[in-house]
Protein backbone atom coordinates (compact mmCIF):
# COMPACT_ATOMS: atom_id res chain seq x y z
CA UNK A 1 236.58 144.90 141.90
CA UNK A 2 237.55 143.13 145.17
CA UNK A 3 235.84 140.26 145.75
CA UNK A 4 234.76 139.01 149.09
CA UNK A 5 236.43 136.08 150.69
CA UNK A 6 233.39 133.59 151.83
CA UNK A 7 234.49 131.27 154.16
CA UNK A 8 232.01 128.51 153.53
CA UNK A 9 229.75 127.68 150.68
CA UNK A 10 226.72 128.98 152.79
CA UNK A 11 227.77 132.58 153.09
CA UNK A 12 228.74 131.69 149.00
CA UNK A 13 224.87 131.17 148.54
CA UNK A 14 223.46 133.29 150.79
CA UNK A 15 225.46 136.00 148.43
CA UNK A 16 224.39 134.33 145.35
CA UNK A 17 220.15 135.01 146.27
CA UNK A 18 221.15 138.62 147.82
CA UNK A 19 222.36 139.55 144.55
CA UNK A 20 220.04 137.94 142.71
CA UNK A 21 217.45 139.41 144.33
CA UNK A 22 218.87 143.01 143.77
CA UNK A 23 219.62 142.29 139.99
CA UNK A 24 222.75 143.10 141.18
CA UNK A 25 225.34 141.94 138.74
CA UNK A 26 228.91 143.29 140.42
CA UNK A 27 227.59 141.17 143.43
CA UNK A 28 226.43 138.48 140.92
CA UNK A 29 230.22 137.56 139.32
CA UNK A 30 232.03 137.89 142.76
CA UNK A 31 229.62 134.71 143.91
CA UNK A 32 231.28 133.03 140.66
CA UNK A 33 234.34 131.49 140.38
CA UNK A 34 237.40 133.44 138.10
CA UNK A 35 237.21 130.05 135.49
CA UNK A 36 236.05 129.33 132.02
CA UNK A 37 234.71 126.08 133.20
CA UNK A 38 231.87 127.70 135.16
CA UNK A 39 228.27 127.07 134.03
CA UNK A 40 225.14 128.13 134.18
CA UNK A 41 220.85 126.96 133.29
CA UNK A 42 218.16 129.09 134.12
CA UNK A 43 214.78 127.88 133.80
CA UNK A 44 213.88 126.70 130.70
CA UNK A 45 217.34 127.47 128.91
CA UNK A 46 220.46 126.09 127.81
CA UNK A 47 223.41 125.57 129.27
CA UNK A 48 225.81 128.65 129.23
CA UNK A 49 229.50 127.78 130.02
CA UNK A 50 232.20 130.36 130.02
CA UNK A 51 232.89 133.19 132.59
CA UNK A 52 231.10 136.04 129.99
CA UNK A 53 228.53 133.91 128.88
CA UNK A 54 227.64 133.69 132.37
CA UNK A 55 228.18 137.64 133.23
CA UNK A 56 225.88 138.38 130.00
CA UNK A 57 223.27 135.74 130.70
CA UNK A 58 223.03 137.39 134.04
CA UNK A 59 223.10 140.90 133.08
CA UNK A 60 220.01 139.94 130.72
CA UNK A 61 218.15 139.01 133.57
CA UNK A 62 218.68 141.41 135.59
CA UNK A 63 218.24 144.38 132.68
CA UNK A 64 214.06 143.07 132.88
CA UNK A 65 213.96 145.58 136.03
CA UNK A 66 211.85 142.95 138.41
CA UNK A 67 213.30 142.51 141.87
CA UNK A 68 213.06 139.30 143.34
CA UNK A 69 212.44 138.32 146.91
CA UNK A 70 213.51 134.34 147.51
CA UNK A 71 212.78 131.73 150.09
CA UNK A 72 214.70 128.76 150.10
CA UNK A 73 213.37 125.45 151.18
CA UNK A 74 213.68 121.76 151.94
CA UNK A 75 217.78 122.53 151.75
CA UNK A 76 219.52 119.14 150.83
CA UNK A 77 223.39 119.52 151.23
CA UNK A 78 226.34 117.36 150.80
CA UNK A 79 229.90 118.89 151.85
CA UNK A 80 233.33 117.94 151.23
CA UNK A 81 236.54 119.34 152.25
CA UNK A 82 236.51 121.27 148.30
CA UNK A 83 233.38 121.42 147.06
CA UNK A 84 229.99 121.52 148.46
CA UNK A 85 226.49 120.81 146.35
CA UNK A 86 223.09 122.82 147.26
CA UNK A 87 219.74 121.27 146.54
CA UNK A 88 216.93 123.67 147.03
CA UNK A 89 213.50 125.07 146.18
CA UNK A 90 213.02 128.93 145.45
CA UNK A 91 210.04 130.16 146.19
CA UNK A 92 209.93 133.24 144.54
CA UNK A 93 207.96 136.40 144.64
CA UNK A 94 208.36 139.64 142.72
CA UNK A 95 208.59 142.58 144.46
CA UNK A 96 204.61 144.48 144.22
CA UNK A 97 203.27 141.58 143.52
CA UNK A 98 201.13 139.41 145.88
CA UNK A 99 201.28 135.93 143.79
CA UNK A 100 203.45 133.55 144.61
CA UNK A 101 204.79 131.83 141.38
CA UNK A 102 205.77 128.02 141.47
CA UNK A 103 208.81 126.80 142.72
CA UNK A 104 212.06 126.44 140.92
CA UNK A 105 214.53 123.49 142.34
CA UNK A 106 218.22 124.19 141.92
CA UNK A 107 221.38 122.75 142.58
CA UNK A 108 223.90 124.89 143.05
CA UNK A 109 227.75 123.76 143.11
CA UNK A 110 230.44 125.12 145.34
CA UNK A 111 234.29 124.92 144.83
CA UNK A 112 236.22 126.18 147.73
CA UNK A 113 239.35 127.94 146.04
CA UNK A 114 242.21 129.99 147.38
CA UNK A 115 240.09 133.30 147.18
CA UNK A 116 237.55 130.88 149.30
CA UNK A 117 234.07 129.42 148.37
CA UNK A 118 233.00 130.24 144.85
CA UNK A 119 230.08 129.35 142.65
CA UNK A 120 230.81 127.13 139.62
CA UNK A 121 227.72 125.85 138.38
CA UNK A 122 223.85 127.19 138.98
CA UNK A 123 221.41 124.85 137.32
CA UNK A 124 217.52 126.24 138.22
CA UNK A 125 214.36 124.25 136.48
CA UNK A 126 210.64 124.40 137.66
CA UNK A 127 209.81 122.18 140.10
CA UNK A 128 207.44 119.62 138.91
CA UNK A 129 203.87 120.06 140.42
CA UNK A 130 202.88 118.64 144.27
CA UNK A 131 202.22 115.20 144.26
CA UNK A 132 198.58 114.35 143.82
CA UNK A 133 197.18 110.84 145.01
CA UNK A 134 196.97 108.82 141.57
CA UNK A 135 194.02 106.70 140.09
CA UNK A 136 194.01 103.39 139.93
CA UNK A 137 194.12 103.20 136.48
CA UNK A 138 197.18 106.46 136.44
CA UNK A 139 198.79 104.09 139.23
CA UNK A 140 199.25 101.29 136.75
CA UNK A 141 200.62 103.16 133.84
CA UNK A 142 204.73 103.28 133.45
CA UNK A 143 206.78 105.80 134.83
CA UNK A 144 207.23 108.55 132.49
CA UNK A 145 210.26 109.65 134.15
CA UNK A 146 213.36 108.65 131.88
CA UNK A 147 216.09 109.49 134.12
């Protein structure tokens, strides 16, 4: 298969949710970069390093028959001259279905390679819930967050 050249890491990602939201796995690993150092975490999982770890991973997911519609918000990008991270929230909705599940954040990491912009590492998590104004007594307890 021939993949496409993507001149910058945007078109990269704005491949990346197209096939994602097809299940489309062809489309899928020619976001990804050719390299055994690629990784990948979906929600809840572990890490899955290796070029067909990450093909099978993917072709799991996609074999549960749902298609996805994403919007991306509150983008946060840095750029350099070879690699380019993507901060992001997916709001996600499945296809025939009205609800609108919570939000994942993701970073997604760009490495711009002779073959142009590819995707090396995809790490997705929920996003925690919206802030809510805190209690006095909530206000005075220590930060749970350990990192």
């Amino acid at each position: 298969m021939k993949k496409t050249i993507y001149a910058n890491a945007q078109e990269a990602e704005a491949a990346f949710y197209d096939a994602f939201g097809k299940s489309d796995l062809e489309a899928m690993m020619a976001v990804w970069a050719d390299d055994e150092e690629i990784y990948c975490v979906h929600p809840g999982g572990q890490r899955i390093a290796g070029l067909e770890n990450v093909r099978e991973s993917w072709r799991r997911l996609f074999n549960n028959g749902q298609s996805l519609n994403f919007q991306l918000r509150a983008r946060h990008e840095i750029h350099g001259m070879m690699i380019a991270v993507h901060n992001v929230y997916e709001q996600i909705t499945v296809a025939g279905q009205g609800a609108v599940r919570n939000p994942m954040l993701a970073t997604n990491i760009y490495l711009r390679t002779d073959r142009g912009w590819r995707m090396v590492a995809h790490h997705a998590s929920p996003a925690p819930p919206a802030a809510t104004p805190a209690s006095a007594a909530e206000s005075k307890r220590a930060p749970t967050t350990l990192h």
